[in-house]
N, C-alpha and C. Protein backbone atom coordinates (compact mmCIF):
# COMPACT_ATOMS: atom_id res chain seq x y z
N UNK A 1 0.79 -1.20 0.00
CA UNK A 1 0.00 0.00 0.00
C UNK A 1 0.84 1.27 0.00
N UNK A 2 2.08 1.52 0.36
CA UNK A 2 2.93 2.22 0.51
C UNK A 2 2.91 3.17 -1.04
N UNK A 3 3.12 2.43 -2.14
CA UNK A 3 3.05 2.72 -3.94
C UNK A 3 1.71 3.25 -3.74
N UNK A 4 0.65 3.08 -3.36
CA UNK A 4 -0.68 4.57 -3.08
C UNK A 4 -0.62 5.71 -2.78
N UNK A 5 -0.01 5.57 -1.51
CA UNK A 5 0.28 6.53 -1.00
C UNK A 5 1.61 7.73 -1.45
N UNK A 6 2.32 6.99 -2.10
CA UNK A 6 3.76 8.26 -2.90
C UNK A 6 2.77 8.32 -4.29
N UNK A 7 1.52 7.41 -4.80
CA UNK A 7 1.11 8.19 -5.93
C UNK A 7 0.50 9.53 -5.79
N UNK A 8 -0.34 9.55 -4.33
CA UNK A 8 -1.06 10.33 -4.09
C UNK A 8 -0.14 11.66 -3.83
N UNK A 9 0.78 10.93 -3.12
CA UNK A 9 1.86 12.83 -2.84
C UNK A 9 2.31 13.04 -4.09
N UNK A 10 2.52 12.46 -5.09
CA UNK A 10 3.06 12.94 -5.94
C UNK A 10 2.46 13.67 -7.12
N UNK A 11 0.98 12.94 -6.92
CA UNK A 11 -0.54 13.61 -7.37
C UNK A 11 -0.99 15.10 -6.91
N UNK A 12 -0.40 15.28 -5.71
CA UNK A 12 -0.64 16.50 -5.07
C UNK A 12 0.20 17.90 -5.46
N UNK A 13 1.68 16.86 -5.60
CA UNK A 13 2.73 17.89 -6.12
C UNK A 13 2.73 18.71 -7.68
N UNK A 14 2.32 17.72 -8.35
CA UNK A 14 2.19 18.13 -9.67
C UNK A 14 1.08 18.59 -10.45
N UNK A 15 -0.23 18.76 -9.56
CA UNK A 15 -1.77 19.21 -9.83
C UNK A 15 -1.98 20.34 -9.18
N UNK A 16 -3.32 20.66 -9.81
CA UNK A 16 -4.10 21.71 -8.59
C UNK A 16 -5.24 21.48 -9.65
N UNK A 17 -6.36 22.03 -8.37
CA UNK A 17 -7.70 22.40 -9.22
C UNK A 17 -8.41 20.47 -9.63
N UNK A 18 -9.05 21.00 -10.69
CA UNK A 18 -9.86 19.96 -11.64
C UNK A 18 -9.02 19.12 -12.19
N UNK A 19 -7.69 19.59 -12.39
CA UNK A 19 -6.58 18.47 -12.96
C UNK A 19 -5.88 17.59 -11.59
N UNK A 20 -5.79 18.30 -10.75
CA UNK A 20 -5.47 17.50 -9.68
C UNK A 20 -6.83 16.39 -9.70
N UNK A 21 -7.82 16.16 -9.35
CA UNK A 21 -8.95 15.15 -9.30
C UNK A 21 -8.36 14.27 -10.68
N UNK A 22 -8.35 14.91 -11.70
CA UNK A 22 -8.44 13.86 -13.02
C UNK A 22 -6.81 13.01 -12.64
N UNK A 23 -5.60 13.50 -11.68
CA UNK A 23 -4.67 12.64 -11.49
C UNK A 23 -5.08 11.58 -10.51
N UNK A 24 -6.14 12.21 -9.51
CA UNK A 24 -5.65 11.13 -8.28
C UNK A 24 -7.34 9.95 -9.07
N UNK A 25 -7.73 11.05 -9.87
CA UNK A 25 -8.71 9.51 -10.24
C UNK A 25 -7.83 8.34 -10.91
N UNK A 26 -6.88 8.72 -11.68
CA UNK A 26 -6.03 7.69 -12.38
C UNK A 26 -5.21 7.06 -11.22
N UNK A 27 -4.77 7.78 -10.23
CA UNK A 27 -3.77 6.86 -9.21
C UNK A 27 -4.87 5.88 -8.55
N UNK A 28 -6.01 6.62 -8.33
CA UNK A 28 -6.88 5.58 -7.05
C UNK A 28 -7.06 4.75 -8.12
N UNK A 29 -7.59 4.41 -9.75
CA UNK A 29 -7.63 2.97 -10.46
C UNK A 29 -6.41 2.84 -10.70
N UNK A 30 -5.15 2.76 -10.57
CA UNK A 30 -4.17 2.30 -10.12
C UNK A 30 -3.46 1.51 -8.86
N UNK A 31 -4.21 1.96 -8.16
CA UNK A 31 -4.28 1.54 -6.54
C UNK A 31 -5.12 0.72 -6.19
N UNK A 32 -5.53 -0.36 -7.26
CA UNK A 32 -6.90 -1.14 -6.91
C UNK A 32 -6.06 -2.57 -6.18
N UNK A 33 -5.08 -2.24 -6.75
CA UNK A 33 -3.90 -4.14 -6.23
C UNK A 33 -3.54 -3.36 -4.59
N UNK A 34 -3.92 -1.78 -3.95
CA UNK A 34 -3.95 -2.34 -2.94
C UNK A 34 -5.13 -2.22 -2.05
N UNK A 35 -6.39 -1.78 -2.85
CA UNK A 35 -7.62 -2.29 -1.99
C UNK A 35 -7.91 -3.99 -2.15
N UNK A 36 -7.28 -4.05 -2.84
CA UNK A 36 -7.09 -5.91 -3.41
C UNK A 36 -6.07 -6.70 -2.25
N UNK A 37 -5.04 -5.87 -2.19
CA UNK A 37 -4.50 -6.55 -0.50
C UNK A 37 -5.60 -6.87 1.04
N UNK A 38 -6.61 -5.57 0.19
CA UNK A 38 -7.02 -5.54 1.91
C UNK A 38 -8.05 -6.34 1.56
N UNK A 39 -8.53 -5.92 0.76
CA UNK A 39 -9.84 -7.00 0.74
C UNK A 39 -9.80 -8.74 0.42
N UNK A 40 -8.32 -9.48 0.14
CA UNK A 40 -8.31 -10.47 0.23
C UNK A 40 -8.25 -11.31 1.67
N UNK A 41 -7.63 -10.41 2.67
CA UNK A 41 -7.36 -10.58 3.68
C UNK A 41 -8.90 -11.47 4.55
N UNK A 42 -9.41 -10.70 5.55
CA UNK A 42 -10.13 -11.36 6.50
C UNK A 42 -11.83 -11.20 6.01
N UNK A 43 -11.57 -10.11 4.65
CA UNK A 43 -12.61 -9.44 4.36
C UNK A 43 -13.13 -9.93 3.27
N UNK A 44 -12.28 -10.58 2.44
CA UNK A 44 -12.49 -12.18 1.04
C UNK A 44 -13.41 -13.23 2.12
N UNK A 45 -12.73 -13.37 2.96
CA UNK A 45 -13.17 -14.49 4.09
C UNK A 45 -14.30 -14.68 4.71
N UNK A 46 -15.10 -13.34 4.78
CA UNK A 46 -16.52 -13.17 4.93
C UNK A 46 -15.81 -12.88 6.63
N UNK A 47 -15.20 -12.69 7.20
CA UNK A 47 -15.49 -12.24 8.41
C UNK A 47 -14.81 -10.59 8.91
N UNK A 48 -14.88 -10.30 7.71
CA UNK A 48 -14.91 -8.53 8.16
C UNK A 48 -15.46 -7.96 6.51
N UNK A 49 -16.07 -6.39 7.15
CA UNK A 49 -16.16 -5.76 5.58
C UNK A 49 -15.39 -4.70 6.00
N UNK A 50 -15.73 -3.63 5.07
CA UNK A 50 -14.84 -2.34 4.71
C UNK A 50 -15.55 -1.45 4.24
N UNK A 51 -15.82 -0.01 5.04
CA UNK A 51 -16.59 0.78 4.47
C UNK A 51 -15.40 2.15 3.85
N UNK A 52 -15.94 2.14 2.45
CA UNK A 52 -15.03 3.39 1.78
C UNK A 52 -15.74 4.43 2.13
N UNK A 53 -14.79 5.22 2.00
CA UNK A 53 -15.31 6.87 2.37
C UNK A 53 -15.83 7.39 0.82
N UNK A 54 -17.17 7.76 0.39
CA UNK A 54 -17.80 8.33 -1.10
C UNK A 54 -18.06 9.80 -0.87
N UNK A 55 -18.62 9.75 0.20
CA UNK A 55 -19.12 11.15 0.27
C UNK A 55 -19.58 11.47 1.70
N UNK A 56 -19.36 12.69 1.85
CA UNK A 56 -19.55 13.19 3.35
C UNK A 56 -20.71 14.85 3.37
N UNK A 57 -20.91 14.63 4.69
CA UNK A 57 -22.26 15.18 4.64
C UNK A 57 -22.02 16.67 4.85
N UNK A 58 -20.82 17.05 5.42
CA UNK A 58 -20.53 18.55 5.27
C UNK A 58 -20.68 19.53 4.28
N UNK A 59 -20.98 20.75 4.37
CA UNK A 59 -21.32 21.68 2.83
C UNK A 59 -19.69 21.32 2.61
N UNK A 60 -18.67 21.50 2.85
CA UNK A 60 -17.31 21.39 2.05
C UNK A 60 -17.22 20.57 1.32
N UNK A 61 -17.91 19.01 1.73
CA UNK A 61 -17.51 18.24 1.02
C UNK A 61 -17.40 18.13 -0.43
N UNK A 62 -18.39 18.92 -0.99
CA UNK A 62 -18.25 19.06 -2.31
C UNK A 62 -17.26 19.38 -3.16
N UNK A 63 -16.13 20.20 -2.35
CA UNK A 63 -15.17 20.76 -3.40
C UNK A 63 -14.47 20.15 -4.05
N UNK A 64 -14.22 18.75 -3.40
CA UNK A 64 -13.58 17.55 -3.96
C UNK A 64 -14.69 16.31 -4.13
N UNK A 65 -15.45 16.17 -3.67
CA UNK A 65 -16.27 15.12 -3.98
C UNK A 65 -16.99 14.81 -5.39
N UNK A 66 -17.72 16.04 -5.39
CA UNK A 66 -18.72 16.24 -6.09
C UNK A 66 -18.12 17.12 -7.74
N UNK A 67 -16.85 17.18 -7.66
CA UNK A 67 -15.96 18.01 -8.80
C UNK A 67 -16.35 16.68 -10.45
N UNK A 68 -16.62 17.61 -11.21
CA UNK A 68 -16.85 16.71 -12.41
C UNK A 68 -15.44 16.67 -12.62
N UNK A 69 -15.47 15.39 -13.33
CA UNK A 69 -14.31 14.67 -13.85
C UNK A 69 -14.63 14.43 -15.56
N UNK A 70 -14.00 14.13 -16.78
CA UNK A 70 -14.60 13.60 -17.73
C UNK A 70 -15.61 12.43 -17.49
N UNK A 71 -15.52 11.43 -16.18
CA UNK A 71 -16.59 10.32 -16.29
C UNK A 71 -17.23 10.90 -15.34
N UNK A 72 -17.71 12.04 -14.72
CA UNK A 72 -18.57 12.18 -14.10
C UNK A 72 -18.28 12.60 -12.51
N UNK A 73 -19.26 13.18 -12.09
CA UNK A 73 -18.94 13.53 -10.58
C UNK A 73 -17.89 12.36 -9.88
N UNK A 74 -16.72 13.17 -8.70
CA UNK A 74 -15.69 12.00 -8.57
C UNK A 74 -16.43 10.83 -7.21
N UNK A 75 -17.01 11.24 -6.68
CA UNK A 75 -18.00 10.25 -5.69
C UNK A 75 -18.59 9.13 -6.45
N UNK A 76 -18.87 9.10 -7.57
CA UNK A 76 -19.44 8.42 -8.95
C UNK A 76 -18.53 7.38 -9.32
N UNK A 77 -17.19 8.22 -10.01
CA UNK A 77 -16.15 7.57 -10.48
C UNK A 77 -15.44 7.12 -9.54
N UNK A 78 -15.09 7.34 -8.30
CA UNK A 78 -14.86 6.40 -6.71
C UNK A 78 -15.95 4.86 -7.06
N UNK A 79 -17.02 5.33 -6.65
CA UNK A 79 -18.27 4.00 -6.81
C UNK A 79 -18.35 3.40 -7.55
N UNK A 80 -18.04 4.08 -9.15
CA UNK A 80 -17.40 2.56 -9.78
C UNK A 80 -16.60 1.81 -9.95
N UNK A 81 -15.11 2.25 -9.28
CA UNK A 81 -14.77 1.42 -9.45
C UNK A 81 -14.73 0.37 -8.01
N UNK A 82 -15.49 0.57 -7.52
CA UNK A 82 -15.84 -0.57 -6.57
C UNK A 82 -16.67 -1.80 -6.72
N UNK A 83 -17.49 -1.95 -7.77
CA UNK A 83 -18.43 -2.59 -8.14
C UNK A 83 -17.59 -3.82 -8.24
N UNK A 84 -16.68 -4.04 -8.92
CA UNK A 84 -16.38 -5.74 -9.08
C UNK A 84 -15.91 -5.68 -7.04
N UNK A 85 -15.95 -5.06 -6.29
CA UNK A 85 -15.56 -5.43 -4.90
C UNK A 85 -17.21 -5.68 -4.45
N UNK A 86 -18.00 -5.07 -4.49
CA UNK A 86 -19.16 -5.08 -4.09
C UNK A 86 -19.68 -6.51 -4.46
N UNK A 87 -19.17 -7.00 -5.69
CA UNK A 87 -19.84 -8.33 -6.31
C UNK A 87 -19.42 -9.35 -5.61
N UNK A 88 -18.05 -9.02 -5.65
CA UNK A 88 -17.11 -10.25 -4.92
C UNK A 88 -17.41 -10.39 -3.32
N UNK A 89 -18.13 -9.38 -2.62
CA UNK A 89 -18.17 -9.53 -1.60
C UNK A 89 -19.64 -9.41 -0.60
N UNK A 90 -20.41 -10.53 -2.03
CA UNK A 90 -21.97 -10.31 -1.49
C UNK A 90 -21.69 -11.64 -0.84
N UNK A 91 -22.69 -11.47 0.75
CA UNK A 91 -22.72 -12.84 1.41
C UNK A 91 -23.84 -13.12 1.57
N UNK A 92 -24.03 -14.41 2.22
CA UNK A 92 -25.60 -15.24 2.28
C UNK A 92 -26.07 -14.69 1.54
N UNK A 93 -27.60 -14.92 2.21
CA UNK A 93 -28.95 -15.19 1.94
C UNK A 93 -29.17 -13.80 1.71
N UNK A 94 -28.98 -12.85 2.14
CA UNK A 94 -29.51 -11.60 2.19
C UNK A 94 -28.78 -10.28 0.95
N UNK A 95 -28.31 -11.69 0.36
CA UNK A 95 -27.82 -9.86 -0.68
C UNK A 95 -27.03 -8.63 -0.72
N UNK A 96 -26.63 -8.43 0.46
CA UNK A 96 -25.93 -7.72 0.84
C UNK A 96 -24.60 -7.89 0.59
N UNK A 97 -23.43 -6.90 0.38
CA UNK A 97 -22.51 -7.09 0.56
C UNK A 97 -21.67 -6.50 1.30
N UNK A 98 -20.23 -7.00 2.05
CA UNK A 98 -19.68 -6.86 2.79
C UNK A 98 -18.98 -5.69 3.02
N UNK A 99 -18.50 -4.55 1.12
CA UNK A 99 -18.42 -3.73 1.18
C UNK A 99 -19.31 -2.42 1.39
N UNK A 100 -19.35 -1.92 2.34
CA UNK A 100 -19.99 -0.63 2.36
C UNK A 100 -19.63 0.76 1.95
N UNK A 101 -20.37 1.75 1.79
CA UNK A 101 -19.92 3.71 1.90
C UNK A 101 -20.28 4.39 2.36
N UNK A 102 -19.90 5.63 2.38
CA UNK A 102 -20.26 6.17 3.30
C UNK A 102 -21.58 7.48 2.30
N UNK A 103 -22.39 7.50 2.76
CA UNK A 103 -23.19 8.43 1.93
C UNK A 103 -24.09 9.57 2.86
N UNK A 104 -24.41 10.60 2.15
CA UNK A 104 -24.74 11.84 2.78
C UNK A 104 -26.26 11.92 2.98
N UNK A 105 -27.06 12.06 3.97
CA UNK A 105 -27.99 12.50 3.55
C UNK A 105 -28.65 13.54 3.49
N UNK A 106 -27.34 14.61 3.54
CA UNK A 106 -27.42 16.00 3.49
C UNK A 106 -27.04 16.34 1.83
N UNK A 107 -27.12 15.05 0.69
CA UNK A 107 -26.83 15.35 -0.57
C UNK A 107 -27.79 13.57 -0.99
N UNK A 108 -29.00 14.30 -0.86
CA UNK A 108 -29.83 12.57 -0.82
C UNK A 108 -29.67 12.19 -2.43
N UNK A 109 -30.08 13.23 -3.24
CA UNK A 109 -29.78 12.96 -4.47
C UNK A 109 -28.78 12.07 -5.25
N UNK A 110 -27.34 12.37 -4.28
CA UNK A 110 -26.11 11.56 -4.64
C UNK A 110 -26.21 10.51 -4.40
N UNK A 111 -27.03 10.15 -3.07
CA UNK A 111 -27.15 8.99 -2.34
C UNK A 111 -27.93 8.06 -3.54
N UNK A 112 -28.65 8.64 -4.46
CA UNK A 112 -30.00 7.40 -5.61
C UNK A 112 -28.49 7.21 -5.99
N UNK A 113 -27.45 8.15 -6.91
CA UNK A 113 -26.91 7.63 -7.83
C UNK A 113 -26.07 6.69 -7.62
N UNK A 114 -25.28 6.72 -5.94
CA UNK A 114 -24.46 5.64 -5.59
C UNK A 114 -25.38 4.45 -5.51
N UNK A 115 -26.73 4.52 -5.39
CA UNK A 115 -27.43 3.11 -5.44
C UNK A 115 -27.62 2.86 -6.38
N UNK A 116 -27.64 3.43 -7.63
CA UNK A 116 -28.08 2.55 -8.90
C UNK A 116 -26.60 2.18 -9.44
N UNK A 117 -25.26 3.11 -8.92
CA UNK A 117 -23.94 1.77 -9.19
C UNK A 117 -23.46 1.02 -7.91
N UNK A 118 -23.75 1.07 -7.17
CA UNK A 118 -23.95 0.05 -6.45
C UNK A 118 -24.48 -0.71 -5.21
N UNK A 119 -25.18 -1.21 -5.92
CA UNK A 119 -26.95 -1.66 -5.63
C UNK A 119 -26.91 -3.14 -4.10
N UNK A 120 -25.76 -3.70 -4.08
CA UNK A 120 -25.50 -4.22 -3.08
C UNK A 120 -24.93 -3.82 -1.78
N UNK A 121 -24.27 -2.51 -2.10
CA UNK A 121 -23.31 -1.98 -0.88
C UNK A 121 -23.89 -1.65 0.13
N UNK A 122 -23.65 -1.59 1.33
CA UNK A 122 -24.24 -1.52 2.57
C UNK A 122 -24.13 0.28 2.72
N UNK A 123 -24.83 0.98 3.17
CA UNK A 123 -24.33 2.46 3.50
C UNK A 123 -24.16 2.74 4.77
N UNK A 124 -23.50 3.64 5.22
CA UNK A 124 -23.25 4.32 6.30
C UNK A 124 -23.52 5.62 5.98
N UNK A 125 -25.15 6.40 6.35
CA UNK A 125 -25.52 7.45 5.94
C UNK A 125 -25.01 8.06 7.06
N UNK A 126 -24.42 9.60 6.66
CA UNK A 126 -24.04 10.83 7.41
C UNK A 126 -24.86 11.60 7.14
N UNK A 127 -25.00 12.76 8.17
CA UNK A 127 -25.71 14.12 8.25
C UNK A 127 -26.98 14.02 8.63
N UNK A 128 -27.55 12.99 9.07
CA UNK A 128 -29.04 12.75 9.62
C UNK A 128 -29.16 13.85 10.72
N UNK A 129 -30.30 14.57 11.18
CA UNK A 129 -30.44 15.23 12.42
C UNK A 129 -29.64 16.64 12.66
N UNK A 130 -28.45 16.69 13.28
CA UNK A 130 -27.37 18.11 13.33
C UNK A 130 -27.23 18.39 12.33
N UNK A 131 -26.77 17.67 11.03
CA UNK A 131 -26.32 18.71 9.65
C UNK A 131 -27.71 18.97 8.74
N UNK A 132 -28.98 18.46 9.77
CA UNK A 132 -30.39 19.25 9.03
C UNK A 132 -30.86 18.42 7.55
N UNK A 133 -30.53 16.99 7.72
CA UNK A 133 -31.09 16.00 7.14
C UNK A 133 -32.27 15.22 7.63
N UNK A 134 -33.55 15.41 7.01
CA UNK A 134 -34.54 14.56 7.92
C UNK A 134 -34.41 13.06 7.94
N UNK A 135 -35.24 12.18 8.16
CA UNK A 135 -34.93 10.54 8.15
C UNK A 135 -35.35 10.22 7.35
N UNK A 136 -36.05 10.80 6.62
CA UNK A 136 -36.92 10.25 4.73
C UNK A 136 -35.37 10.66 3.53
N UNK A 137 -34.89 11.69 4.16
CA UNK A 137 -33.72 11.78 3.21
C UNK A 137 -32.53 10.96 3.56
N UNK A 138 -32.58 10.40 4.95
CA UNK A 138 -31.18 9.33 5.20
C UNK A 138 -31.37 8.28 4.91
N UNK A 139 -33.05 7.62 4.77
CA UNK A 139 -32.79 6.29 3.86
C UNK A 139 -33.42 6.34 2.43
N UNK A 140 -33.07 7.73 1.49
CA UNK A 140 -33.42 7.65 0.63
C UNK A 140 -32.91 6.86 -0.55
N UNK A 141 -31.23 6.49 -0.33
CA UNK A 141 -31.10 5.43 -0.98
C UNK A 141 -30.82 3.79 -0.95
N UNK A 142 -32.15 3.36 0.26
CA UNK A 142 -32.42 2.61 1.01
C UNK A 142 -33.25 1.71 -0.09
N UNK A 143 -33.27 0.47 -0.21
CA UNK A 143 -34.42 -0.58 -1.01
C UNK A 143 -35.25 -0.79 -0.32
N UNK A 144 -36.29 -1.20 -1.37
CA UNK A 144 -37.27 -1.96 -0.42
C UNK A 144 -37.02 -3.36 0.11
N UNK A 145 -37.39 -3.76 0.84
CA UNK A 145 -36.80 -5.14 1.32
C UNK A 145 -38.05 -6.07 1.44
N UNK A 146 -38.26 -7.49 2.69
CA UNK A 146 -39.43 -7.85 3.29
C UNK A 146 -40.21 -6.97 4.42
N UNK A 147 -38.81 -6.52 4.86
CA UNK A 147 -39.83 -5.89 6.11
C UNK A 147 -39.60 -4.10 6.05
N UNK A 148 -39.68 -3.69 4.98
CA UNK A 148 -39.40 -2.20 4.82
C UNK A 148 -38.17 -1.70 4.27
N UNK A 149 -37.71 -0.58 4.21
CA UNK A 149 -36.59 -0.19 3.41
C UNK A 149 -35.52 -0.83 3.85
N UNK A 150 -34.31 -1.03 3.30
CA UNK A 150 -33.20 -1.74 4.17
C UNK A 150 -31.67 -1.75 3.32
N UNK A 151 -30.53 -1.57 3.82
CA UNK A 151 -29.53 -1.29 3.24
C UNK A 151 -28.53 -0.19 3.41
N UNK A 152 -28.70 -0.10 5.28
CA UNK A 152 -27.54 0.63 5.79
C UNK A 152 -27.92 0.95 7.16
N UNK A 153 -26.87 1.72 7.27
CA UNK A 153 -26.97 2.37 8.90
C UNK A 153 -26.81 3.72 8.96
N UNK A 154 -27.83 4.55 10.07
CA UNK A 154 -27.75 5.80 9.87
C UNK A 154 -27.02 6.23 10.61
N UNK A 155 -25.88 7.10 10.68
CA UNK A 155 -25.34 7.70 12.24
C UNK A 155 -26.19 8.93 12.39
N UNK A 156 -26.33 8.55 13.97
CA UNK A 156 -27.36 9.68 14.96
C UNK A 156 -26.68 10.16 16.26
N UNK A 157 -25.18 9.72 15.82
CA UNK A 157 -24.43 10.22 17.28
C UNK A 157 -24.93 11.57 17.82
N UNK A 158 -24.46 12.72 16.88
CA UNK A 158 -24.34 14.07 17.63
C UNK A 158 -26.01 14.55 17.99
N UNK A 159 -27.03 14.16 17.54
CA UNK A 159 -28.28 14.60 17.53
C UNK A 159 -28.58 13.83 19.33
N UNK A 160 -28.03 12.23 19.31
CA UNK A 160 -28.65 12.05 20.62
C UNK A 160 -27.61 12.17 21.61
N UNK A 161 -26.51 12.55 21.65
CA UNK A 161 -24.99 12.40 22.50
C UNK A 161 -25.16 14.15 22.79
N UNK A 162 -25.85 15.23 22.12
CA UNK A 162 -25.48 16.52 22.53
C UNK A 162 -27.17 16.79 22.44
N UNK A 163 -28.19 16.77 22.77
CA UNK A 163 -29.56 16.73 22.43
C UNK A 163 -29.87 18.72 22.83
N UNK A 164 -30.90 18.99 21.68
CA UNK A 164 -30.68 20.29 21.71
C UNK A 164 -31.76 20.69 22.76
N UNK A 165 -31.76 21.99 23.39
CA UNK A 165 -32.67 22.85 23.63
C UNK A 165 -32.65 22.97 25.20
N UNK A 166 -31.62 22.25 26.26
CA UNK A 166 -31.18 22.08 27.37
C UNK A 166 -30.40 23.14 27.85
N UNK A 167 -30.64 23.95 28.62
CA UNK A 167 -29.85 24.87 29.60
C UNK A 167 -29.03 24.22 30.78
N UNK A 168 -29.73 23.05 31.14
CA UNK A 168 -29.24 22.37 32.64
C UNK A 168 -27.79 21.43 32.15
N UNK A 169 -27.24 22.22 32.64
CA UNK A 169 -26.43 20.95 32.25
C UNK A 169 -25.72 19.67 33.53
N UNK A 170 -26.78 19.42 34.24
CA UNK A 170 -26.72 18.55 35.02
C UNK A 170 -26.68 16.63 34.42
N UNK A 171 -25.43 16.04 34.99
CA UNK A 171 -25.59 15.02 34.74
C UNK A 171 -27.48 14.18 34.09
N UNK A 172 -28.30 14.41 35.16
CA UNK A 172 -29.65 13.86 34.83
C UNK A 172 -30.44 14.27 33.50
N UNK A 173 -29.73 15.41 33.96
CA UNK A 173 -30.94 16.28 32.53
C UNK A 173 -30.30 15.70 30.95
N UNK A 174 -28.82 15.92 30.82
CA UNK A 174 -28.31 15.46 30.17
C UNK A 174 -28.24 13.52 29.78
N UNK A 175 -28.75 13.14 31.16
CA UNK A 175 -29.52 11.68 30.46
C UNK A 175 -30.52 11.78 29.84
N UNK A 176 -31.39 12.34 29.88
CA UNK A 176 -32.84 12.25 30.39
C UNK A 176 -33.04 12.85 28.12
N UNK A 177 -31.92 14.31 28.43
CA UNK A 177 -32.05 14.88 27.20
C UNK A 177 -31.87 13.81 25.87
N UNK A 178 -30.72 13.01 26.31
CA UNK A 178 -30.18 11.40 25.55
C UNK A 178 -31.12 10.75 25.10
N UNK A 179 -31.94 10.23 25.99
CA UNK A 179 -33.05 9.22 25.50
C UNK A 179 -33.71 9.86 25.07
N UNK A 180 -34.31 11.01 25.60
CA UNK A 180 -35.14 11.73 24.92
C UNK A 180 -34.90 11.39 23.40
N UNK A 181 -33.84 12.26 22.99
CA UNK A 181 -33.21 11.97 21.29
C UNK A 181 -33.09 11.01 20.82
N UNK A 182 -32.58 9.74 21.61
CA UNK A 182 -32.73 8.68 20.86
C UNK A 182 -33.92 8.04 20.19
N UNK A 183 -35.39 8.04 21.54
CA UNK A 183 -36.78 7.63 21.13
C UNK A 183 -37.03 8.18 20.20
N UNK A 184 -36.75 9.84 19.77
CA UNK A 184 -36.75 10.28 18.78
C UNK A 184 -36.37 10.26 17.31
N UNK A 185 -35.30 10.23 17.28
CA UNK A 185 -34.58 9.46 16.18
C UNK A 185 -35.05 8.40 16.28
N UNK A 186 -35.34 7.53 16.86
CA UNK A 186 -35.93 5.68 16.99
C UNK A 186 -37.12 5.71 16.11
N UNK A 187 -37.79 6.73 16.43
CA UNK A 187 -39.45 6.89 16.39
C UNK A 187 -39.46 7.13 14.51
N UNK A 188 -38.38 8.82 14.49
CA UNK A 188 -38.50 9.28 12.69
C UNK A 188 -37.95 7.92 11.76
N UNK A 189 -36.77 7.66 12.27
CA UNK A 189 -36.35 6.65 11.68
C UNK A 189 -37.30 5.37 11.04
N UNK A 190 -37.42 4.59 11.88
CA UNK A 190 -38.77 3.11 12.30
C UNK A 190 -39.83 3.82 11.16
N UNK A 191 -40.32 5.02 11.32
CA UNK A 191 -41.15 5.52 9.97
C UNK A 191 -40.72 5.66 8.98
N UNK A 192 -39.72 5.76 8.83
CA UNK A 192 -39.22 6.42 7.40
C UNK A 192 -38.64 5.27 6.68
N UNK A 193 -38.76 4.09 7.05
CA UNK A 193 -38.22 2.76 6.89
C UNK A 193 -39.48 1.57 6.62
N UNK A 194 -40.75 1.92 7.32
CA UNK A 194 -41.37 0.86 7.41
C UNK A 194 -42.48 0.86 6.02
């Protein structure tokens, strides 16, 4: 993995802008023999997966994420070339596969297109709740399943770990504020799914 990483500094040194993206898109499909190290490892084996980073839920993220490339937004051209990993690493009964990403649902839109390239990957949606994503937009690129939408996990850390609208900041209240948020999130969620 080491040969990734001097492509990437060396990607950095000799770019800027929109041409910098069109280098490190050529180094990262260059660098597939060493997501190919990792993923032969414990994660070929079915007893671990690997979630790539696609897209993040911050307004910044765009400056690099979301930058057109000749094949298309680079969150896009990231996601495809994951697809022969996604294939190789569907398990059981359930379709799913072992590789996951990370997707925004403070950019739900992006979130359809990473599902229609790839339609097995597990997600790890960001921006639900604090970055002002509702729960209809964090499993918007969620399938339908048997028992309701299905095909990731939402993070709800900062919404129930810092819960808003509390002056007290007493140990209790600050439980009390916790669950509060969680039933909450429990509650939008469980709907926006079923």
């Amino acid at each position: 993995m080491p040969e990734c990483f001097e492509a990437f500094d060396q990607a950095i040194g000799r770019s800027n802008g929109v041409a910098f993206i069109e280098v490190v898109r050529a180094e990262l499909l260059a660098c597939g023999s060493a997501l190919q190290h990792v993923v032969t490892g414990g994660i070929a084996a079915g007893e671990r997966g690997v979630v790539v980073l696609l897209r993040n839920s911050n307004p910044d993220s765009s400056v690099y994420q979301a930058v057109n490339t000749s094949a298309g937004p680079l969150f896009t051209v990231v996601a495809a070339s994951l697809t022969k990993w996604q294939d190789r690493l569907v398990r059981g009964i359930t379709g799913w596969s072992s590789l996951g990403v990370t997707v925004a649902a403070t950019h739900a839109q992006d979130t359809e297109q990473v599902r229609l390239v790839l339609p097995s990957a597990l997600f790890l949606v960001l921006g639900y709740g604090a970055q002002g994503a509702s729960a209809r937009e964090a499993v918007r690129g969620f399938r339908r399943g048997p028992a309701g939408l299905e095909g990731g996990i939402v993070s709800a850390s900062r919404p129930i770990l810092f819960p808003d609208g509390s002056t007290d900041v007493s140990a209790l209240a600050w439980e009390r504020g916790m669950y509060n948020a969680l039933a909450r999130a429990t509650t939008e969620l469980g709907e926006a799914v079923a």
